[in-house]
Protein backbone atom coordinates (compact mmCIF):
# COMPACT_ATOMS: atom_id res chain seq x y z
CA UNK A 1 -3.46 -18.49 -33.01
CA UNK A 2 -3.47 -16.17 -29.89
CA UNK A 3 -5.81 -18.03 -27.31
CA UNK A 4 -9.58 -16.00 -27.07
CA UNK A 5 -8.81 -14.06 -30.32
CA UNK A 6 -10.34 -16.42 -32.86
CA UNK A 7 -13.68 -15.64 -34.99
CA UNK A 8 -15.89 -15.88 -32.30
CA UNK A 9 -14.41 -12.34 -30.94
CA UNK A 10 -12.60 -10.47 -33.62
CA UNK A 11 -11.99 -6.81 -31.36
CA UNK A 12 -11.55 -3.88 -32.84
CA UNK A 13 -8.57 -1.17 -32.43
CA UNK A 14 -6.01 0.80 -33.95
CA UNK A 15 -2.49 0.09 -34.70
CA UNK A 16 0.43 1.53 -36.53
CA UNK A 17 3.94 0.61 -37.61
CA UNK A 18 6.64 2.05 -35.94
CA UNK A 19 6.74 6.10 -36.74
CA UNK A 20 3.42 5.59 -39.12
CA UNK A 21 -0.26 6.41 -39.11
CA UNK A 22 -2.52 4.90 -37.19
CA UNK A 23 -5.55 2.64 -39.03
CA UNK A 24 -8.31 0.84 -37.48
CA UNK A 25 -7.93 -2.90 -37.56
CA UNK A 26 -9.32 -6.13 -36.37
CA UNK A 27 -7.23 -8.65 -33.99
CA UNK A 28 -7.48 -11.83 -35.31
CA UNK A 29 -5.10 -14.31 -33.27
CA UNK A 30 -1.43 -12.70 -33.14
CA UNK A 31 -2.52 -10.30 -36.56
CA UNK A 32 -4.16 -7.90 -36.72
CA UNK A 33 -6.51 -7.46 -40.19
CA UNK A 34 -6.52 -4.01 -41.34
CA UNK A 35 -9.87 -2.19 -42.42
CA UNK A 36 -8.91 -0.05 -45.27
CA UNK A 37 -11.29 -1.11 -48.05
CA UNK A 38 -13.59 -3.42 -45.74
CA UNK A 39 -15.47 0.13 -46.28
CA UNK A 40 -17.01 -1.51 -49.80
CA UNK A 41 -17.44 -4.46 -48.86
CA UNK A 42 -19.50 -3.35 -45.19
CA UNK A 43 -21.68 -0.64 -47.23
CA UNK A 44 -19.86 2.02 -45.24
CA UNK A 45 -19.03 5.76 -45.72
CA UNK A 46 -16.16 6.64 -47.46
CA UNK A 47 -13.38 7.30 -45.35
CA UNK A 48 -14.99 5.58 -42.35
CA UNK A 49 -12.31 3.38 -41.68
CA UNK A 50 -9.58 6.06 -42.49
CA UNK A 51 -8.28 6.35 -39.18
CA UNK A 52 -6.65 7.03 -36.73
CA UNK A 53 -9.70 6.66 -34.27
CA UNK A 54 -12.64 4.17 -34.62
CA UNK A 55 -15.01 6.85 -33.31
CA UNK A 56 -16.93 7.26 -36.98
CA UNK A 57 -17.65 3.83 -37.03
CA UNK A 58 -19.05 3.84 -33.50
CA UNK A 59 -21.01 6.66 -35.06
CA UNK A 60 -23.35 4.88 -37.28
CA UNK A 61 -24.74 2.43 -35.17
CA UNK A 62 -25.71 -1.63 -34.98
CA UNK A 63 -26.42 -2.50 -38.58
CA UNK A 64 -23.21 -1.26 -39.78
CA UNK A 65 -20.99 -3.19 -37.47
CA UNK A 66 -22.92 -5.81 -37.92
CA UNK A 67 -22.11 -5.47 -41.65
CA UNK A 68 -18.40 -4.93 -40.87
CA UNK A 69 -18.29 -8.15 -38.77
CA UNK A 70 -19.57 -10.04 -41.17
CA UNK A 71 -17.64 -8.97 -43.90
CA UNK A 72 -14.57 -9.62 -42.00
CA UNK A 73 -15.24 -12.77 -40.71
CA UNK A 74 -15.88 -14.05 -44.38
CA UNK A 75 -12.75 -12.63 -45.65
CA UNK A 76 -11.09 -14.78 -42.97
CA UNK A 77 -12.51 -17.56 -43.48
CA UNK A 78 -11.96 -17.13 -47.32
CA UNK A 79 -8.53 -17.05 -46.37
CA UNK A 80 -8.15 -13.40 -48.60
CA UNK A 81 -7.96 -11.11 -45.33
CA UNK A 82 -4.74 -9.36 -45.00
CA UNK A 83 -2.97 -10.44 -41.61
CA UNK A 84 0.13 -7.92 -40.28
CA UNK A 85 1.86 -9.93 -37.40
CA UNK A 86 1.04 -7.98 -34.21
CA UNK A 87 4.73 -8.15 -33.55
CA UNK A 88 5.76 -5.34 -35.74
CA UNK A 89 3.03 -3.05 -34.66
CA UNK A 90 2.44 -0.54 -31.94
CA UNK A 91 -0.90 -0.93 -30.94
CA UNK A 92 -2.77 2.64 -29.90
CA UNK A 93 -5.54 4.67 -27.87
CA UNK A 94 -8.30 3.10 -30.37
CA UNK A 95 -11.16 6.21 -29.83
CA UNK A 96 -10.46 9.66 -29.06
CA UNK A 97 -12.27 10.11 -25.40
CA UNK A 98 -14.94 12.55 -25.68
CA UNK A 99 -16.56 11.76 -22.22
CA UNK A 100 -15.15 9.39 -19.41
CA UNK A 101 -17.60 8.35 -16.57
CA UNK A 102 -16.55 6.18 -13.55
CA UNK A 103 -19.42 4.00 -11.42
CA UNK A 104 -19.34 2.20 -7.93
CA UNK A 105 -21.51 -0.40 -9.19
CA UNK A 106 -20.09 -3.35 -7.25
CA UNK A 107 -21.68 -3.69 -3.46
CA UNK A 108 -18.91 -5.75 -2.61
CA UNK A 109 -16.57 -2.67 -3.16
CA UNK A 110 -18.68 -0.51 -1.99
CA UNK A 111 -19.04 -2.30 1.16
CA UNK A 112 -15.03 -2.60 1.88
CA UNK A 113 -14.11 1.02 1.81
CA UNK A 114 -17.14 2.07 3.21
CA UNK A 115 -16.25 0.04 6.11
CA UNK A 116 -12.64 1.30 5.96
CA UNK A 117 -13.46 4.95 5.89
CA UNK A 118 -16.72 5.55 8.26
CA UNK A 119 -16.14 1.85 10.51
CA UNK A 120 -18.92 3.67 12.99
CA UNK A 121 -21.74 4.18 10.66
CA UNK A 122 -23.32 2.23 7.98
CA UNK A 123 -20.63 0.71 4.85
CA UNK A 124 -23.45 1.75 2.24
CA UNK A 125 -24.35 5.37 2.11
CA UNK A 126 -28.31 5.76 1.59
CA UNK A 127 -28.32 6.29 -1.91
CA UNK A 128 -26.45 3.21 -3.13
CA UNK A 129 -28.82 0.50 -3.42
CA UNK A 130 -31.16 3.51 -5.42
CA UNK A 131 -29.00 4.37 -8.04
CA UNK A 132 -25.77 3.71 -10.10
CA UNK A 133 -23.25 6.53 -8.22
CA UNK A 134 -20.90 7.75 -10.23
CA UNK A 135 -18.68 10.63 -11.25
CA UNK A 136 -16.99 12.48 -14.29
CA UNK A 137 -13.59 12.25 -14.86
CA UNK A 138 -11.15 12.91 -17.13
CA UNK A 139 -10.99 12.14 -20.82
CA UNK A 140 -7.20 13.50 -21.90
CA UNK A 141 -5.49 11.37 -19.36
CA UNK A 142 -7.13 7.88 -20.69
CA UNK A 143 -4.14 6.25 -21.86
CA UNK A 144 -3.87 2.76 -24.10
CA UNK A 145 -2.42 -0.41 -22.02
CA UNK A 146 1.45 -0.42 -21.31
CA UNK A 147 1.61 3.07 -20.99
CA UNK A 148 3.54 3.99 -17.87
CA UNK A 149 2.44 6.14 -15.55
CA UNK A 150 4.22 9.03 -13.89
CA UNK A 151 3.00 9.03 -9.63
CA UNK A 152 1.33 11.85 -8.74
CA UNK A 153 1.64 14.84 -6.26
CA UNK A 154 -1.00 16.66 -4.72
CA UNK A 155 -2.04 17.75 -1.61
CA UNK A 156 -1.89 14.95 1.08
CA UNK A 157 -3.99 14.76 4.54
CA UNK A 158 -2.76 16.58 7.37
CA UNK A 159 -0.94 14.38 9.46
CA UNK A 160 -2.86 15.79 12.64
CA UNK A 161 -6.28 17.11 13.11
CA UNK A 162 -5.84 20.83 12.94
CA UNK A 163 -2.42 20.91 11.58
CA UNK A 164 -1.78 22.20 7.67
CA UNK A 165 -1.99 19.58 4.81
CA UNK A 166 1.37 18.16 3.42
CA UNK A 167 2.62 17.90 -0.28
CA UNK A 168 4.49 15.45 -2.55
CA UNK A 169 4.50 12.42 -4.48
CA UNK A 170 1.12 10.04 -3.32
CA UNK A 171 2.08 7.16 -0.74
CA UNK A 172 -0.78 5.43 -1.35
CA UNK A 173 -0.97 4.43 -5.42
CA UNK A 174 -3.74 1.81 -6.06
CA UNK A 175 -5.23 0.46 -8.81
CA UNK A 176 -8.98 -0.40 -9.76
CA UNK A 177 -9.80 -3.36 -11.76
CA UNK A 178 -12.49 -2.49 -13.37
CA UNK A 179 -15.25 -2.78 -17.05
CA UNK A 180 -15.84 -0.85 -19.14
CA UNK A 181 -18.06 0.07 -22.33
CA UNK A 182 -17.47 2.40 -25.20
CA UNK A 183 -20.92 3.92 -26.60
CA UNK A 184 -21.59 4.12 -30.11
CA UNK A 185 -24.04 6.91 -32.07
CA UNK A 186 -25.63 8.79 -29.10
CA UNK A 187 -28.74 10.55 -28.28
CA UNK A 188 -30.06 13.92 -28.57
CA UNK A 189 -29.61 16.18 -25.75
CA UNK A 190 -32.67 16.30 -23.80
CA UNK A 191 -33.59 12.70 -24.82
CA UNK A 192 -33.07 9.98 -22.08
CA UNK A 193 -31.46 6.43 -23.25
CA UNK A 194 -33.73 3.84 -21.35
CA UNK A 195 -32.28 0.23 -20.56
CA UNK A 196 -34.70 -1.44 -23.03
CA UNK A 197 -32.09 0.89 -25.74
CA UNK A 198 -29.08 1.07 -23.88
CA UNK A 199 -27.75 -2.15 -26.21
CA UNK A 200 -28.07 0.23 -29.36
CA UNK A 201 -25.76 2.64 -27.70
CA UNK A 202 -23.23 0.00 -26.91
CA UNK A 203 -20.40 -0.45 -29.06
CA UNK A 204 -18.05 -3.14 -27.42
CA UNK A 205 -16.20 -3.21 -23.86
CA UNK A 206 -12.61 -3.00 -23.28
CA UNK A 207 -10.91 -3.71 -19.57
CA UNK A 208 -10.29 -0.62 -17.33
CA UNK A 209 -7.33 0.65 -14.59
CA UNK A 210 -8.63 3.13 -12.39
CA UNK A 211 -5.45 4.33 -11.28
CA UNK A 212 -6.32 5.95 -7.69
CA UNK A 213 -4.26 8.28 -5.28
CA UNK A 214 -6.10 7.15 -1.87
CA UNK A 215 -4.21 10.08 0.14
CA UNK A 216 -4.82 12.67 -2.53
CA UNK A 217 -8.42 11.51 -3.06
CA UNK A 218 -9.11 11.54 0.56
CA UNK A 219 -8.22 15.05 1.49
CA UNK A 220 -10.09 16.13 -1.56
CA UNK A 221 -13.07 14.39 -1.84
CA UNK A 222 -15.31 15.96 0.51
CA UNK A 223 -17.86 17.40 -0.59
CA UNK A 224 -17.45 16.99 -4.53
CA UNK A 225 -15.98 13.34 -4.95
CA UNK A 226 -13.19 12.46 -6.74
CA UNK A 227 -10.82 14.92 -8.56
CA UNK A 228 -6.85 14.71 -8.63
CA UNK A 229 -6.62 11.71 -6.99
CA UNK A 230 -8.26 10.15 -9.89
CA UNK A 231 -7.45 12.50 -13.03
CA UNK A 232 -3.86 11.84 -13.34
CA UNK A 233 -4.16 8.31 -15.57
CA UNK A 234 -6.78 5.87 -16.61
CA UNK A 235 -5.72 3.06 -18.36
CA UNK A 236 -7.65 0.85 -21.09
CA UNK A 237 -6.50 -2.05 -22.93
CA UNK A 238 -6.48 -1.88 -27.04
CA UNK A 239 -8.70 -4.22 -28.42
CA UNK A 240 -12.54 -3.29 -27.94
CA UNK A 241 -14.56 -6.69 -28.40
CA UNK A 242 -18.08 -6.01 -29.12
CA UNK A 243 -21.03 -6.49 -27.85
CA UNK A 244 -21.82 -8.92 -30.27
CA UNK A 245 -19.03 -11.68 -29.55
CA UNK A 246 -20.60 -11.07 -25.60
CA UNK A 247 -23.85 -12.16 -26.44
CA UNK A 248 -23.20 -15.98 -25.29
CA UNK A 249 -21.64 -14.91 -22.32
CA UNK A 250 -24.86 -12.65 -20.66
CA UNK A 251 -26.41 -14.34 -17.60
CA UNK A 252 -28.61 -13.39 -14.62
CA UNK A 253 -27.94 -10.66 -12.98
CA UNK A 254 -27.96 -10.98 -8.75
CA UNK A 255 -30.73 -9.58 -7.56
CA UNK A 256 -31.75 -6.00 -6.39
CA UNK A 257 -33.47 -4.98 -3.26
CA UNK A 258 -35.13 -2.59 -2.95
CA UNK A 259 -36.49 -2.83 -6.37
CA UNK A 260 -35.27 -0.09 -8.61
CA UNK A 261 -37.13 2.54 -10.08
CA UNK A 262 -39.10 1.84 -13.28
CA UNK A 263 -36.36 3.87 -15.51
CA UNK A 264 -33.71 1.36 -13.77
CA UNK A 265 -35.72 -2.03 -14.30
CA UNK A 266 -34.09 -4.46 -17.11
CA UNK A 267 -35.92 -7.28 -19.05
CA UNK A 268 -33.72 -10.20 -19.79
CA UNK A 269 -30.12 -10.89 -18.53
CA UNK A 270 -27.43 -8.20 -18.12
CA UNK A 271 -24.58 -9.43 -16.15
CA UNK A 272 -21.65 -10.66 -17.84
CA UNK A 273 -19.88 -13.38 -17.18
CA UNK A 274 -16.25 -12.68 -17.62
CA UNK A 275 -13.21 -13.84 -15.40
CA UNK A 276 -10.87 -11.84 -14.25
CA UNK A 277 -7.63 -11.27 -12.51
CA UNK A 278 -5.27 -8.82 -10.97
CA UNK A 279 -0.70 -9.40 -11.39
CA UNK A 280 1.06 -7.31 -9.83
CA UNK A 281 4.67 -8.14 -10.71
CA UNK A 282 4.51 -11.55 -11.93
CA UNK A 283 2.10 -13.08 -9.42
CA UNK A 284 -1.69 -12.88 -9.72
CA UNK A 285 -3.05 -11.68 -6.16
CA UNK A 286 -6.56 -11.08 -7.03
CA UNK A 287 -9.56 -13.12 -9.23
CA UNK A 288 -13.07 -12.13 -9.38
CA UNK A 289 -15.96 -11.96 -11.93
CA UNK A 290 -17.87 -9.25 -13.40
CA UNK A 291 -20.93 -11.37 -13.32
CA UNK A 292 -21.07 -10.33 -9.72
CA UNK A 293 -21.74 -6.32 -9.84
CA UNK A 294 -24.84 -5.09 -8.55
CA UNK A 295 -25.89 -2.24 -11.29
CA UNK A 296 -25.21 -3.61 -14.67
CA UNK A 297 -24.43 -1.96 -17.70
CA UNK A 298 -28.01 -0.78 -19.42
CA UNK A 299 -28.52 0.62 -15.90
CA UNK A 300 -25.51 2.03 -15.58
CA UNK A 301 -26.12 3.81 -19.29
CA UNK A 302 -30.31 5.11 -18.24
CA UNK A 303 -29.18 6.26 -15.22
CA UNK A 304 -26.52 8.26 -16.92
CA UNK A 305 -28.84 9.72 -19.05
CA UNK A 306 -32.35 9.81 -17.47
CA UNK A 307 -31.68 13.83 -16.89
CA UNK A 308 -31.03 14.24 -20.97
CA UNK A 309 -27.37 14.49 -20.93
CA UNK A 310 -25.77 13.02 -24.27
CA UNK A 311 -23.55 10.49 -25.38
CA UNK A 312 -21.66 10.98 -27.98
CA UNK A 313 -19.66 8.23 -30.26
CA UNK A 314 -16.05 6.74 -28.34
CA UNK A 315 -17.80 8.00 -24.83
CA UNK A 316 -16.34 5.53 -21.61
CA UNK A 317 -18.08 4.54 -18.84
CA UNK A 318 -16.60 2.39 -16.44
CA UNK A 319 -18.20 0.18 -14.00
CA UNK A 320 -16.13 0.92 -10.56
CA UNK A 321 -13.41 -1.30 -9.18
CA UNK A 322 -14.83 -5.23 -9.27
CA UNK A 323 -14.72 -7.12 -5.75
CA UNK A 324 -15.64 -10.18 -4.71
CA UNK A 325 -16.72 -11.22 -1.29
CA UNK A 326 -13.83 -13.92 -0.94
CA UNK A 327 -10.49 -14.26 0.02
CA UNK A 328 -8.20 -12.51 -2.77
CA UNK A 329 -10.92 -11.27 -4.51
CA UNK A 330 -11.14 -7.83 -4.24
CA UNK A 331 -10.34 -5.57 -7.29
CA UNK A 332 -7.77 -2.99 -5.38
CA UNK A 333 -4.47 -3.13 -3.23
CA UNK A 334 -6.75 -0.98 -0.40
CA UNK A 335 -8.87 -3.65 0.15
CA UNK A 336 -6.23 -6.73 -0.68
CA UNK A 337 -3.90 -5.47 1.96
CA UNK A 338 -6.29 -3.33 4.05
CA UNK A 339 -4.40 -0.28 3.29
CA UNK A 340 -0.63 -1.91 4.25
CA UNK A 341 0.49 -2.23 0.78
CA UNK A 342 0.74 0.81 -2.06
CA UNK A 343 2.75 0.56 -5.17
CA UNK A 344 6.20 1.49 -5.50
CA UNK A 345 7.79 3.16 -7.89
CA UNK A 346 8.59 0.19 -10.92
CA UNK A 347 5.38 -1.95 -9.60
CA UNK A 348 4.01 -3.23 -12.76
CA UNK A 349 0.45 -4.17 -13.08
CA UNK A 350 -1.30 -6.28 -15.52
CA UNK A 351 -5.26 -6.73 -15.25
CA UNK A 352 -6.67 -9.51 -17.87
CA UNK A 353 -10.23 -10.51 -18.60
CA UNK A 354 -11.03 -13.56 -19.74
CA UNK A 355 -14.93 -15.23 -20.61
CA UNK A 356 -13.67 -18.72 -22.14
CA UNK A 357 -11.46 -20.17 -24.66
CA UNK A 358 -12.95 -18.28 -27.55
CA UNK A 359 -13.44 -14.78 -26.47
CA UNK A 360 -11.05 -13.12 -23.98
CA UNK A 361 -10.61 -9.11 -23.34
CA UNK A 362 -6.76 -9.76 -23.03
CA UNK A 363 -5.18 -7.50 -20.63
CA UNK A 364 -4.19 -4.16 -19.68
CA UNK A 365 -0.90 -3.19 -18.29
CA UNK A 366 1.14 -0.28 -16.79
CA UNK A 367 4.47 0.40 -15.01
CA UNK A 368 4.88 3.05 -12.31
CA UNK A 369 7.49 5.88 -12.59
CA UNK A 370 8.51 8.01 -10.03
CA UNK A 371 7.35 11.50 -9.65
């Protein structure tokens, strides 16, 4: 059995044999389990499991994957589950992306680039310690792991103050290891989600590449925040493990000062404790832990919402590139190298996550082309 990917985690995605449709399954060591006619056996809607996305499962909310779990786990364990060797199968994009939201939640991060980018004046904008920042980006170009990805032109910075901006291919292609959570049914528009609820809205988390064109990004960003420098590719890996098989793994949070605002404050513990590393071509040059970020993810979720926008089912939000505060820690090549080292064109990079021997996020991987 594939390490992490036992019965304590059971993930959810999609997969399909070569040229055929795509169904939902569950990854169960090196198989996956398919769901067609677990609908029975859950309570489920007809054709909820039908494929090719997971999204109306996500739609009906706690009890019913709660069902689902259960009803797969005891097929396994009854030994009358149907397991397809992963080996034969492509494994795909497992929701269709309605909504994709990118935070800056870890002060660590933060701290680096702001330190990089304005060394005379504070790292840490005012706002940062007041509020999960964040900012929209784009839903068609989240891709499933092991997609490559094509570099980018754009607009770069002019080389001298005053003189016209260049274009072509980025010079500066970085990555962003980063978390991230896939909601489930929603809320109405209008109605906030606060972080006692934010668990209800929570379907499962899957790891996250931010891929990031620093020149692009910096000629552009000002005054609006990211755009093309950020739209180009997003990366997820295929197997969402749920909030459930997390549970164990929840633990303190560090703590906040100054004290958030009431809509912000969380009873119990948030943080997750999950390891995790960067590769880039063969040699890991990065570990950190996502136990570390400063906003966590119910926070992350009410502040989202606390001005009535809604979520709707297979909705990502993504927690910001993960940094520690040590030596080969940080969660990007800007801050690894201090800005010396981009990738080149047939880099590969492979992110994994990783909470113990039983439940692992496994990994999520991409290859650059040229432009």
């Amino acid at each position: 059995m594939s390490d992490g990917f036992g019965l304590d985690n059971l993930p959810y995605g999609v997969v399909a044999t070569p040229g055929g449709a795509p169904r939902p399954a569950v990854r169960f060591g090196d198989d996956a389990v398919p769901l067609s006619g677990f609908e029975a056996d859950a309570g489920l809607p007809s054709g909820t499991l039908a494929g090719p996305v997971l999204n109306p499962l996500l739609a009906l909310g706690r009890p019913a994957w709660a069902a689902l779990r259960a009803a797969v786990r005891g097929r396994i364990e009854a030994g009358t589950a149907e397991l397809v060797p992963l080996a034969g199968l492509e494994q795909r994009l497992p929701i269709a992306v309605g909504d994709y939201v990118d935070f800056y939640s870890s002060i660590e991060h933060a701290t680096n680039l702001g330190r990089m980018f304005r060394p005379d004046a504070e790292p840490l904008l005012p706002n940062w310690r007041h509020l999960p920042v964040g900012y929209h980006g784009r839903a068609s170009s989240v891709v499933v792991s092991g997609t490559p990805i094509r570099r980018p032109r754009g607009q770069l910075p002019p080389p001298e103050p005053g003189q016209a901006p260049g274009f072509g291919p980025t010079t500066r292609l970085d990555i962003e290891l980063e978390l991230g959570f896939v909601t489930g049914p929603g809320n109405a528009l209008g109605t906030p989600i606060s972080t006692r609820r934010a668990a209800d809205h929570v379907f499962g988390f899957v790891l996250v590449n931010d891929w990031s064109a620093r020149d692009i990004q910096r000629w552009e960003y000002v005054p609006l925040g990211p755009f093309l420098g950020k739209s180009f590719a997003t990366s997820i890996s295929p197997w969402i493990v749920p909030l459930e098989a997390l549970e164990p793994f929840r633990v303190p949070a560090r703590a906040q000062d100054p004290d958030p605002h009431e809509y912000l404050r969380t009873e119990g513990d948030w943080a997750l404790d999950i390891a995790l590393e960067v590769e880039l071509n063969g040699e890991v040059v990065s570990r950190t832990n996502a136990k570390d970020l400063y906003w966590t993810f119910p926070q992350q979720l009410a502040h989202a919402t606390i001005n009535g926008t809604n979520v709707r089912p297979g909705d990502l939000y993504a927690s910001g590139t993960i940094s520690g505060d040590g030596a080969a820690t940080q969660g990007s090549l800007i801050e690894l190298y201090e800005g010396r080292r981009f990738l080149e064109d047939g880099d590969t990079v492979v992110l994994r996550g990783r909470c113990d021997d039983r439940v692992t996020l496994g990994e999520v991987a991409g290859t650059i082309l040229p432009a």
